[in-house]
Protein backbone atom coordinates (compact mmCIF):
# COMPACT_ATOMS: atom_id res chain seq x y z
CA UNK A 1 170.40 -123.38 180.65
CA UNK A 2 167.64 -122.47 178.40
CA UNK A 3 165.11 -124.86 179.25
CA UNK A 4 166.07 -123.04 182.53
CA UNK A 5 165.93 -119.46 182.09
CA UNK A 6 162.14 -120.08 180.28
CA UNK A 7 161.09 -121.57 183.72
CA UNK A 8 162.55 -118.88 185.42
CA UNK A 9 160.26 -116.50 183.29
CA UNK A 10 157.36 -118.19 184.02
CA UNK A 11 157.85 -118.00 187.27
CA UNK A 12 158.33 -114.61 187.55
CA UNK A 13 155.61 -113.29 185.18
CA UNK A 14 152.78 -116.26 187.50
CA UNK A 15 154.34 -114.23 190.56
CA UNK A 16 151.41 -112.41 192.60
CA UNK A 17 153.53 -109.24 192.58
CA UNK A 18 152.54 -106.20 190.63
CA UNK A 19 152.56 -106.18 186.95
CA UNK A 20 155.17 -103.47 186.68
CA UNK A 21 157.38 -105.21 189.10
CA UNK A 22 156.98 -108.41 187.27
CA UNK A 23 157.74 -106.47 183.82
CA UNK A 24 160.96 -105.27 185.20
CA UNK A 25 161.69 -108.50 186.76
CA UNK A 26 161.26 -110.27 183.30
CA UNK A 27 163.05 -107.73 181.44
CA UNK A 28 166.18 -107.75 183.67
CA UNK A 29 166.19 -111.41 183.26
CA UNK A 30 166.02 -111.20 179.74
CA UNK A 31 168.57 -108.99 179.80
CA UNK A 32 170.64 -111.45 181.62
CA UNK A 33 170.21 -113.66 179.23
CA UNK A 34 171.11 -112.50 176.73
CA UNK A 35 174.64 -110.90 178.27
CA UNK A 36 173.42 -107.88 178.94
CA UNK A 37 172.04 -105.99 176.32
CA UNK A 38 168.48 -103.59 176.52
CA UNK A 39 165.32 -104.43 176.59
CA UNK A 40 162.21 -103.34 176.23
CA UNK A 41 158.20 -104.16 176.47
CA UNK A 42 156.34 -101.89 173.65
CA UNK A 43 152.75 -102.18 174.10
CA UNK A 44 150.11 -101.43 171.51
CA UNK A 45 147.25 -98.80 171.05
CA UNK A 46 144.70 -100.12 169.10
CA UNK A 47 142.79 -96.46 168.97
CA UNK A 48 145.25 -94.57 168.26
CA UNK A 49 147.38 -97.24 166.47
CA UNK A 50 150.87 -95.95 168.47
CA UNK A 51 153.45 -97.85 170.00
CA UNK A 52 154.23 -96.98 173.59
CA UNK A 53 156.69 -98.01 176.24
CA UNK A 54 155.70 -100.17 179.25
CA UNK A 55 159.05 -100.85 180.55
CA UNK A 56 162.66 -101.12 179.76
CA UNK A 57 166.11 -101.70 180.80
CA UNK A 58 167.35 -98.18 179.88
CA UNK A 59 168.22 -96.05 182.20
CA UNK A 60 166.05 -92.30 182.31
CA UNK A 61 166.47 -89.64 184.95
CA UNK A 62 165.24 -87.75 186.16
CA UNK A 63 161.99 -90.07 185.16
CA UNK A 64 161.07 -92.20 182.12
CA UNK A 65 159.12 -90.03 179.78
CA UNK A 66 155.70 -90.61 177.91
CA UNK A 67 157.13 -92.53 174.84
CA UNK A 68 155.03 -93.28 171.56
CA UNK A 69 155.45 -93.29 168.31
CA UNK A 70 153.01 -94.30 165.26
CA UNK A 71 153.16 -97.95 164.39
CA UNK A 72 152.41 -97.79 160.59
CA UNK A 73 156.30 -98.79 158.32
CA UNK A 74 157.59 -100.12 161.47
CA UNK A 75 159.49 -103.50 162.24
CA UNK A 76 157.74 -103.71 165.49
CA UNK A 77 154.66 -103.40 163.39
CA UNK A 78 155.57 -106.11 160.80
CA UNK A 79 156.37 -108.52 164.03
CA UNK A 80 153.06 -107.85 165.23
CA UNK A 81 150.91 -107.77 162.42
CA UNK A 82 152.31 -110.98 160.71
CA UNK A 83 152.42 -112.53 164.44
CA UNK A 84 156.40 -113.66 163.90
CA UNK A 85 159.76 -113.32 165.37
CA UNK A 86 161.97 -111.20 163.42
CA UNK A 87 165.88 -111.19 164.50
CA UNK A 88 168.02 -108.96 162.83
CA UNK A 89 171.83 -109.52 162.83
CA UNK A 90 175.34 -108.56 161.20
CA UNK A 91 176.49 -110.78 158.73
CA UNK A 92 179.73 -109.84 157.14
CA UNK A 93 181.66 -108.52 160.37
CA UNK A 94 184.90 -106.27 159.37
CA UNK A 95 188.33 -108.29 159.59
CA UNK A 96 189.64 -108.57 163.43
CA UNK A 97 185.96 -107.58 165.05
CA UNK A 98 184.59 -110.87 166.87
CA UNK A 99 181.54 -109.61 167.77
CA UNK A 100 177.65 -109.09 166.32
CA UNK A 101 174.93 -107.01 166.99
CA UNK A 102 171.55 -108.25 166.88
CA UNK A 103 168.06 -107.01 167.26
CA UNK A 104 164.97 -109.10 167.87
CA UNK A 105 161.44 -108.20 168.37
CA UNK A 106 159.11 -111.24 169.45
CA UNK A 107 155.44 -110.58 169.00
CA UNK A 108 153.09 -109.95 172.31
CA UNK A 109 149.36 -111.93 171.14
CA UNK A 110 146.64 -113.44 173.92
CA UNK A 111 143.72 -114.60 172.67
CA UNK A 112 143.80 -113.41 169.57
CA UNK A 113 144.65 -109.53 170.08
CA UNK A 114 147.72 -108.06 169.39
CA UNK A 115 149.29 -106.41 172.45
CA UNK A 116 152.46 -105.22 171.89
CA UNK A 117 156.59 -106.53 171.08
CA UNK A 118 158.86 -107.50 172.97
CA UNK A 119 162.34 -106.00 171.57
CA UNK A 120 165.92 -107.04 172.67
CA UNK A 121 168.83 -106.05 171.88
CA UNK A 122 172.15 -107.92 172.18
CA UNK A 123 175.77 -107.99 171.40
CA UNK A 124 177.06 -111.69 170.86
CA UNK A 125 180.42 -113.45 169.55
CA UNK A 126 178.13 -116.25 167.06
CA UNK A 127 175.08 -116.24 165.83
CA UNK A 128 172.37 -116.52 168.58
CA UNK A 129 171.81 -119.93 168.96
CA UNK A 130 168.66 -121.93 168.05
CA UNK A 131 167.92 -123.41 171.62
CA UNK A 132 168.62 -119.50 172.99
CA UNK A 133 165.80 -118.28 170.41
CA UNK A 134 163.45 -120.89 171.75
CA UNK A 135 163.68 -119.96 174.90
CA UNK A 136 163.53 -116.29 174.14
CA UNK A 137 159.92 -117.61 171.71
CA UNK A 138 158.53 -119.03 174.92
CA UNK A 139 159.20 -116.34 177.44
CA UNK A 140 157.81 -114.32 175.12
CA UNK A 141 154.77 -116.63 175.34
CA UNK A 142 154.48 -116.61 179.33
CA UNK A 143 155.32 -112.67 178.69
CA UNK A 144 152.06 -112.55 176.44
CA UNK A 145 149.79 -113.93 178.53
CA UNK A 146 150.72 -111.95 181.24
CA UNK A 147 150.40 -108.48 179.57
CA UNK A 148 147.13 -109.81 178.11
CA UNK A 149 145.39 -110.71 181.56
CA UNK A 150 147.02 -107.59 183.03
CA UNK A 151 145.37 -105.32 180.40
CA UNK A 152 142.23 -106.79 180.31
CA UNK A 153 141.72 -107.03 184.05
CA UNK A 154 143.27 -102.64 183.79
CA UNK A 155 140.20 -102.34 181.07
CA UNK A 156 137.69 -103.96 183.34
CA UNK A 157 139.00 -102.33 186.59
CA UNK A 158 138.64 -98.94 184.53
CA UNK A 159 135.09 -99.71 183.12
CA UNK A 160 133.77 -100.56 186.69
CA UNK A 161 135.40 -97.66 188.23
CA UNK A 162 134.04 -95.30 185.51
CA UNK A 163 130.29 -96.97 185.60
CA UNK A 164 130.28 -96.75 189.83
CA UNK A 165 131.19 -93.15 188.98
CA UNK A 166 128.88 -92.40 186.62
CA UNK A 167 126.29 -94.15 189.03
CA UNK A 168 127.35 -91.99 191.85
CA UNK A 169 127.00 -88.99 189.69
CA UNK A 170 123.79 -89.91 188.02
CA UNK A 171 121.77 -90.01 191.38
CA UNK A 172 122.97 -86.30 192.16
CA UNK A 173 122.26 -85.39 188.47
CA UNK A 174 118.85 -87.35 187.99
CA UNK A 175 117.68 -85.59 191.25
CA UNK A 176 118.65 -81.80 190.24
CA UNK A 177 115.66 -79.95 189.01
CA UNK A 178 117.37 -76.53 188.74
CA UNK A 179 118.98 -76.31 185.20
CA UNK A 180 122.19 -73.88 185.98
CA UNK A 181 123.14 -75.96 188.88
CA UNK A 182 122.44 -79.69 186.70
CA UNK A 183 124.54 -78.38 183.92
CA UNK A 184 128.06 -77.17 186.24
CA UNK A 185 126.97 -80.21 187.47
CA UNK A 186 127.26 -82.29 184.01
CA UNK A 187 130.34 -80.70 183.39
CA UNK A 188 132.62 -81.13 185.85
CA UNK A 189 131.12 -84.94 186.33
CA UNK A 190 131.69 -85.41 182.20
CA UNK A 191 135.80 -84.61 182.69
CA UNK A 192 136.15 -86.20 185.65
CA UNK A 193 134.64 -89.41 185.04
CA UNK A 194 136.66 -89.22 181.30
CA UNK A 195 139.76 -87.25 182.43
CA UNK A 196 138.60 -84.40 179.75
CA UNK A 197 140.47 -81.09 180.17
CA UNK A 198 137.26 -79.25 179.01
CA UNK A 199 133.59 -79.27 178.86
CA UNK A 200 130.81 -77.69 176.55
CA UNK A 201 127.21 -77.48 176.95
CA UNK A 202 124.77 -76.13 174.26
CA UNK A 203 121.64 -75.86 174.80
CA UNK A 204 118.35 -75.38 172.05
CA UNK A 205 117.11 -71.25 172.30
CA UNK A 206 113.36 -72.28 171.64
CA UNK A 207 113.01 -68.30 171.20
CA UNK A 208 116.02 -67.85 168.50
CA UNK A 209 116.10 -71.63 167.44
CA UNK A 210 119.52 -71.98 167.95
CA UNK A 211 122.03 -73.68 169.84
CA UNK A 212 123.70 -71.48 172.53
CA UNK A 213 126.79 -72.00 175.30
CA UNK A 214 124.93 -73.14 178.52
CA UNK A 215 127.71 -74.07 180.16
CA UNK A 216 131.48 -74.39 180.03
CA UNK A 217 134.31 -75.78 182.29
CA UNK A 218 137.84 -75.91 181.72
CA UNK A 219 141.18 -73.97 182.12
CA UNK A 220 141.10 -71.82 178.93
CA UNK A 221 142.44 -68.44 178.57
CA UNK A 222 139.67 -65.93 176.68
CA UNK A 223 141.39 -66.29 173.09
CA UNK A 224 141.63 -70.25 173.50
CA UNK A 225 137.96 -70.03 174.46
CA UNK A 226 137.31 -68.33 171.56
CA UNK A 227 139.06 -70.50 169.37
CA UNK A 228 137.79 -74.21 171.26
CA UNK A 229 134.03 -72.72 171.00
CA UNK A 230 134.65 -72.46 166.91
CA UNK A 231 135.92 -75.87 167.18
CA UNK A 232 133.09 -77.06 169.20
CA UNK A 233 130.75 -75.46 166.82
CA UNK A 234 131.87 -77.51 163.69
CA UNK A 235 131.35 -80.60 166.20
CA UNK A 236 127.96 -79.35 166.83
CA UNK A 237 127.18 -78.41 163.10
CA UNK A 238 127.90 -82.26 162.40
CA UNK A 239 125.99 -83.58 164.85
CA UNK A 240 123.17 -82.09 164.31
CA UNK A 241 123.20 -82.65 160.65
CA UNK A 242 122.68 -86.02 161.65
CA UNK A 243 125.57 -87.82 162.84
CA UNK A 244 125.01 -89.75 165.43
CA UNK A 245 128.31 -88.34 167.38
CA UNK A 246 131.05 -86.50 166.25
CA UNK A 247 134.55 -88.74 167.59
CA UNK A 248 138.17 -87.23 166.53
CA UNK A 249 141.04 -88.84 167.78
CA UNK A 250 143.70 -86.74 166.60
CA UNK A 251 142.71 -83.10 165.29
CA UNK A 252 146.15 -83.23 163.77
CA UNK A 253 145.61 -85.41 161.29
CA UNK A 254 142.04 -85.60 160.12
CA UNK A 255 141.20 -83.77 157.56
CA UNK A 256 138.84 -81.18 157.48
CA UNK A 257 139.63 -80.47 161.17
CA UNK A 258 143.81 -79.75 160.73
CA UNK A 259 143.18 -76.05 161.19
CA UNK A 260 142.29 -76.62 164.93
CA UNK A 261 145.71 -78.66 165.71
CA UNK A 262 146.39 -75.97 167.95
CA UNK A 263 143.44 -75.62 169.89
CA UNK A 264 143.10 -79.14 171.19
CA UNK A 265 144.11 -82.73 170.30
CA UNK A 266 141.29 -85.08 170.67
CA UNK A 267 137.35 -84.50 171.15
CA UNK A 268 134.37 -86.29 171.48
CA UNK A 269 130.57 -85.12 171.08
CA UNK A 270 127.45 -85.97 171.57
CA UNK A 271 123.33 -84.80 171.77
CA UNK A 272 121.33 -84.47 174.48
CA UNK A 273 117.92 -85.64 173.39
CA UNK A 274 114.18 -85.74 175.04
CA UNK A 275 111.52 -86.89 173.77
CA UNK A 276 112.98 -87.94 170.00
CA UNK A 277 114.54 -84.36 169.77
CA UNK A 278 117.66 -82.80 170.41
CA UNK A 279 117.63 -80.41 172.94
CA UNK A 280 121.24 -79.80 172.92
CA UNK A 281 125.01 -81.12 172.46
CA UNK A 282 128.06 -82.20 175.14
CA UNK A 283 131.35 -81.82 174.01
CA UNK A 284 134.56 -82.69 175.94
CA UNK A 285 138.19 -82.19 174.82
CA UNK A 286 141.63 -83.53 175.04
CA UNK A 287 141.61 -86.63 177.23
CA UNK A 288 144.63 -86.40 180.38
CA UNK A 289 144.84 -89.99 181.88
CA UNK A 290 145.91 -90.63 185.77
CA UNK A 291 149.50 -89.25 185.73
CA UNK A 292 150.16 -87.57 182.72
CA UNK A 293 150.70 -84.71 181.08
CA UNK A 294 150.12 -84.68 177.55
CA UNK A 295 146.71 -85.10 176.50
CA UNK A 296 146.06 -88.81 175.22
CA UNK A 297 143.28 -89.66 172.08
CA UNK A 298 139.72 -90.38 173.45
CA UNK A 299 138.93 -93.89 171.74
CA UNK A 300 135.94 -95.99 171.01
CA UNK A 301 135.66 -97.25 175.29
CA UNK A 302 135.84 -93.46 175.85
CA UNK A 303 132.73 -92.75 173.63
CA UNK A 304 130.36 -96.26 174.64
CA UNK A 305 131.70 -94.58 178.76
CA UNK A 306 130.38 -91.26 177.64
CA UNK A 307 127.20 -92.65 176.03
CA UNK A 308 126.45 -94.33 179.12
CA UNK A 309 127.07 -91.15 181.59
CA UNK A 310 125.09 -89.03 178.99
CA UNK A 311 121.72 -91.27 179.52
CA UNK A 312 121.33 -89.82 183.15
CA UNK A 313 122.33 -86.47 181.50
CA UNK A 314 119.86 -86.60 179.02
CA UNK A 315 116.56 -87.41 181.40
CA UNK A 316 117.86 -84.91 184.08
CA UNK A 317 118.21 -82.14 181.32
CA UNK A 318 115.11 -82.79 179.77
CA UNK A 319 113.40 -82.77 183.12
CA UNK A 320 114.82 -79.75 184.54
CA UNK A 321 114.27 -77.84 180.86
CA UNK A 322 110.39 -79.10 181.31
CA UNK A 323 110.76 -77.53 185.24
CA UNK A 324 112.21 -74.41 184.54
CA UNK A 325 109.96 -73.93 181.37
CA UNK A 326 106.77 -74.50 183.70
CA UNK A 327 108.20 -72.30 186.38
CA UNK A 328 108.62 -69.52 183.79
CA UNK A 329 104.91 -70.02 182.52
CA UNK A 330 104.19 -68.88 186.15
CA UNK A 331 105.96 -66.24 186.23
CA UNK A 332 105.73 -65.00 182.38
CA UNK A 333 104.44 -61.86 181.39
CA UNK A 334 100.85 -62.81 178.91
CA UNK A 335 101.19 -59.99 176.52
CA UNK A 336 104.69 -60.22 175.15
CA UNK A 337 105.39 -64.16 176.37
CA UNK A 338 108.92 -62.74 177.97
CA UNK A 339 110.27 -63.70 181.66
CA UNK A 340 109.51 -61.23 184.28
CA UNK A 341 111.21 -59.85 186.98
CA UNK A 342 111.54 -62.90 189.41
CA UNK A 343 113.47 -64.91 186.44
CA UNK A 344 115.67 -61.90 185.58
CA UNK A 345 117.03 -61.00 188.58
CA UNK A 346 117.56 -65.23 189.25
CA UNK A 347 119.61 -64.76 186.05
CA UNK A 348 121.20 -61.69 186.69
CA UNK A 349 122.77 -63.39 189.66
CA UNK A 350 123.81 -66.37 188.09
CA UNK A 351 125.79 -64.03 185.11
CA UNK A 352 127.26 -62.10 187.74
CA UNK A 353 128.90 -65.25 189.27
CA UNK A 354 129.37 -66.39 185.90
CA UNK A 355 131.37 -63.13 185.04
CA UNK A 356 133.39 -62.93 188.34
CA UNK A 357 134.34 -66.63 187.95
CA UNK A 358 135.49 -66.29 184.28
CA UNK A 359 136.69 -62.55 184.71
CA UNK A 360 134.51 -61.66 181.28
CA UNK A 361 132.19 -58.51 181.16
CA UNK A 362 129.02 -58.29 181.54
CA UNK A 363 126.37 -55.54 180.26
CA UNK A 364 122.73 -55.05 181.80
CA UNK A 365 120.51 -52.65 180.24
CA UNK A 366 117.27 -51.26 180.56
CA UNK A 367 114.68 -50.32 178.53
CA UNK A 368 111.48 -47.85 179.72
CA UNK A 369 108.80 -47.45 177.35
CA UNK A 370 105.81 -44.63 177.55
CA UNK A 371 103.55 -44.95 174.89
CA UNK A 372 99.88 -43.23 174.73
CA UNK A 373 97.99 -44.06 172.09
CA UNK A 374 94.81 -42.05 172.12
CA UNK A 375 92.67 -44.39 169.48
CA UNK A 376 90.86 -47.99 169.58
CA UNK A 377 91.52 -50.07 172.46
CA UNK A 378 91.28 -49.77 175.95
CA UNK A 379 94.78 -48.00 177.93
CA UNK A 380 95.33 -51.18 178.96
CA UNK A 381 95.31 -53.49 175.26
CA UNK A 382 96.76 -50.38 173.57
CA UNK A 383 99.98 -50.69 175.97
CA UNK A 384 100.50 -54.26 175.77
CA UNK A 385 100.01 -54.19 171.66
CA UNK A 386 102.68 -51.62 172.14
CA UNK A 387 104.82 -53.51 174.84
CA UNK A 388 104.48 -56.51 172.10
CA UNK A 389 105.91 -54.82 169.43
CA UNK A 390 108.74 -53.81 171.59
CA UNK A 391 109.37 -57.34 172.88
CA UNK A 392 109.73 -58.48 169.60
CA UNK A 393 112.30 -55.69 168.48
CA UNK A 394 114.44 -56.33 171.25
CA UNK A 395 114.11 -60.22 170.91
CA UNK A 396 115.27 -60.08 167.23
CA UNK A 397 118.44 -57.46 168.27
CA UNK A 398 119.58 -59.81 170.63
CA UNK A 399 122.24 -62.62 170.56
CA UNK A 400 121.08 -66.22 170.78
CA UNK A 401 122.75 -66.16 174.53
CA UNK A 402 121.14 -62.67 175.70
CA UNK A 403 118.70 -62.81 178.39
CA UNK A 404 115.12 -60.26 177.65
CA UNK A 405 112.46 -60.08 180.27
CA UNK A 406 109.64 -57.72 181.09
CA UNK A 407 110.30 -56.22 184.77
CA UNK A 408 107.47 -54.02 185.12
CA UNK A 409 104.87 -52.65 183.36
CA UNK A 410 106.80 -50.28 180.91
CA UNK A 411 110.28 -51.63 181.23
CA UNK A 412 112.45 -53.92 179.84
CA UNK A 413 115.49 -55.64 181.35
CA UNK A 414 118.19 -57.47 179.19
CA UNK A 415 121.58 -58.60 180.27
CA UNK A 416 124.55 -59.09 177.85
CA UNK A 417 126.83 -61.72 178.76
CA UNK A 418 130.16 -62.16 177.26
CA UNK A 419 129.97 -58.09 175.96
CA UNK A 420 133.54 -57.51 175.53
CA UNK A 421 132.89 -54.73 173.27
CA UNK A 422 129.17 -54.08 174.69
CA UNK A 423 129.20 -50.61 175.42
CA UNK A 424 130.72 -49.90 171.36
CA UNK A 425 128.27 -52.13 169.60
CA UNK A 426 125.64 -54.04 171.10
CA UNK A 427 124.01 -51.32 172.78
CA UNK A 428 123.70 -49.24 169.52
CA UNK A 429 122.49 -52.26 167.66
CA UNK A 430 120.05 -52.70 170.17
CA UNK A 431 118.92 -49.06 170.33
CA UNK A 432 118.61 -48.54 166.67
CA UNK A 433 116.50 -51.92 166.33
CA UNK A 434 113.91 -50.44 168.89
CA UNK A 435 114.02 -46.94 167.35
CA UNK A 436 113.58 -48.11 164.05
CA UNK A 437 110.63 -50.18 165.62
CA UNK A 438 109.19 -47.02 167.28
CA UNK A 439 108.52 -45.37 163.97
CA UNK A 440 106.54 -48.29 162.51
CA UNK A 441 104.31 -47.88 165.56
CA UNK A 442 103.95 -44.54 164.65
CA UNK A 443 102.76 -45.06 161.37
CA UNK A 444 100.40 -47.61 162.34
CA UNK A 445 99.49 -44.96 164.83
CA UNK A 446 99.87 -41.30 163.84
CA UNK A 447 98.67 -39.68 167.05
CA UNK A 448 100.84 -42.31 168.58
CA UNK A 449 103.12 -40.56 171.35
CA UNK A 450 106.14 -43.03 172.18
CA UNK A 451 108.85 -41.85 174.35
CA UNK A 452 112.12 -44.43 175.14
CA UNK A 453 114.97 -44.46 177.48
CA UNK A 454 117.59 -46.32 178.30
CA UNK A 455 120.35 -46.97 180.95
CA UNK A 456 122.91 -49.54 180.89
CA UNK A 457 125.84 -50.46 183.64
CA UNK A 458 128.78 -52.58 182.50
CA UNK A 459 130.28 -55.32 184.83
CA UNK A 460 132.95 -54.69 186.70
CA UNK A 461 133.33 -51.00 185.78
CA UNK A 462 130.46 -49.75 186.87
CA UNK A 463 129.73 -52.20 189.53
CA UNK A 464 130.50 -54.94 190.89
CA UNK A 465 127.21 -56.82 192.53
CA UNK A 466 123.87 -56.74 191.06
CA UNK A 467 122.68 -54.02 193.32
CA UNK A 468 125.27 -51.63 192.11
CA UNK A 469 124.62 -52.28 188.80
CA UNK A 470 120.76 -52.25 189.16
CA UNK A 471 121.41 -48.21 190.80
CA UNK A 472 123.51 -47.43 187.75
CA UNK A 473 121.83 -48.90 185.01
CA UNK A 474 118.36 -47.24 186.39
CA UNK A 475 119.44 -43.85 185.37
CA UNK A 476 117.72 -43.67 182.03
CA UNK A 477 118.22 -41.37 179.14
CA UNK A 478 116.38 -40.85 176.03
């Protein structure tokens, strides 16, 4: 009968039907076997170093949940990591009772990586016989082999979906020369290709020399936003003090990161470099395989995957930076080196959308300087050395994300993204800077005679297209 059931096993597990058919096959035979006790396949997370459930014999309704648990104390883990049976078993049975439990866990090893255990559980009258237990050893074998081939032909499956994906997304990418469309574009590719809830994109302010939010995607309220973009910002902070990428598979339970448990499990991120330098960082977050609904831990495969997707990334960037950066030169203003109007109003739209899409609000203000300076240079220098000075008042009032641009010959545009509270601070902060830079001109220049107003429109109160909000904020005031 033994010698039987083993070939039975084998037959079942070389069977060409699918491996989760064949897995509850096996285990129902098992079961069998045994007389009828449960039993279940455990498989093993290297990563992450859990335990989870492939199959079993139990019965769950409405549907079999995600189960894990860690593997480190565990008997499961001991059977695995010392590659033995272990059978557990009543010995001293209370007077009258004629029958045993017993528990064994059979190790799951192909070529030389641990998979997973195979656990049974059984109720017998006598000790389970030797000639049972090498049966159970050897369909435990055929059950090994199995689960190996099936995962590594799952891994490879994977891997050549993913690459084919990141192919496929790498010709649209490489070919995308305008840098707000490329980077919605990087983000939604980078989670779909690695099932990543959310996306961050920081890009290098060569004006500010800092690293600013490009682009995000993801399902965030405002106050998680707020809370995954300090996260993201320690990520960042690491990376660009030099490590290479910044990988944490559990936020939970690494220290120095535990105060973020709450804001998102797992994370992974890298640079975006051009030309030996890093022009900016990728981050995605909290990793939600086919199916599921608890985010999993992005592993080691995750981060060579995202290395690979991130090559295309990093030429496309670095091209369309180089692009937009030559575009500007043609349309930047010589005497204070800012945008003018054709690049504002291209980003005015593009924050508008932005706003709408992410219901945040949104603050464009203007700026009109008249300056006559009766002494030294010609009208013309003498209002662009004032113009200059102005420029770089505004510039340094600004946040690292602001957009400034010169849109005519005495006015200044700038749009405030993300100005919850714009109206109450930043426009003060702003005003003060230039007034404060006003009086050094007129020390410099004592017959100086500077006069500045401003108007400002907030998005959506005050309008909600950039036409509206052009009309409102071009009622100036001193």
């Amino acid at each position: 009968m033994s010698a039987d059931f083993a070939k039975k096993a084998g037959e079942i597990l070389r069977s060409g039907k699918p491996i989760e058919e064949r897995l509850r096959e096996f285990s129902a035979a098992v079961s069998g076997y045994v007389g009828g006790g449960s039993v279940s396949v455990l498989l093993f997370d290297r990563d992450s170093e859990d335990f989870y459930l492939r199959t079993t014999t139990l019965r769950m309704a409405p549907a079999a949940p995600e189960v894990h648990f860690a593997a480190e104390g565990t008997l499961e883990e001991l059977a695995l990591a010392e590659r033995r049976p272990i059978i557990l078993f009543e010995r001293d049975l209370p007077a009258g009772s004629r029958r045993r439990g017993t528990v064994l866990l059979f190790p799951l090893v192909s070529s030389g990586e641990p998979n997973g255990v195979l656990v049974v559980h059984a109720v017998t009258e006598s000790e389970v016989p030797d000639a049972r237990l090498a049966a159970l050893t050897e369909a435990a074998t055929w059950l090994s082999e199995s689960v190996g081939v099936s995962l590594r032909e799952e891994s490879a499956a994977l891997r050549m979906t993913k690459i084919a994906a990141i192919n496929e997304a790498g010709v649209n990418i490489i070919s995308t020369l305008d840098l707000t469309r490329l980077l919605k574009l990087v983000v939604t590719s980078a989670c779909l290709i690695m099932e990543a809830e959310t996306c961050v994109i920081r890009l290098l302010d060569p004006h500010t020399g800092k690293f600013g939010i490009r682009e995000y995607y993801g399902m965030k309220t405002e106050g998680e936003q707020k809370d995954l973009f300090l996260l993201d910002k320690q990520a960042v902070t690491a990376v660009l003090k030099g490590k290479p990428h910044v990988l944490i598979r559990d936020v939970a339970q690494e220290p120095g990161w535990k105060e973020y448990a709450d804001v998102a499990r797992t994370l992974l991120c890298l640079p975006l470099r051009g030309d030996g330098e890093i022009l900016g960082t990728v981050s995605i977050f909290d990793k939600f395989p086919h199916k599921t609904f608890f985010p999993a831990s992005f592993t080691t495969d995750d981060l060579a995957t995202f290395e690979k997707f991130l090559r295309y990334s990093e030429k496309a960037v670095a091209n369309a930076i180089a692009y937009e950066r030559n575009e500007r030169l043609k349309n930047q203003d010589e005497a204070t080196g800012l945008p003018t109007l054709k690049y504002f109003q291209e980003r005015l739209l593009h924050e508008i959308a932005r706003a709408k899409r992410f219901r945040r609000r949104l603050v464009l203000m203007i700026c009109e300087v008249q300056a006559r300076i009766p002494e030294g240079r010609t009208r013309a220098s003498r209002g662009d050395w004032v113009m200059q000075r102005m420029a770089k008042a505004i510039r340094s009032s600004l946040r690292e994300y602001d957009i400034v641009a010169r849109i005519s010959e005495g006015k200044f545009g700038m749009i405030l993204p993300e100005a919850e509270d714009g109206k109450v601070s930043a426009i003060p902060r702003i005003k003060k800077a230039i007034a404060a830079e006003v009086e050094e001109i007129r020390k410099r220049a004592r017959d100086a005679r500077i006069e500045v107003r401003f108007g400002h429109a907030a998005f959506p109160e005050d309008g909600d297209d950039h036409e509206k909000m052009i009309f409102k904020s071009n009622i100036l005031k001193v």
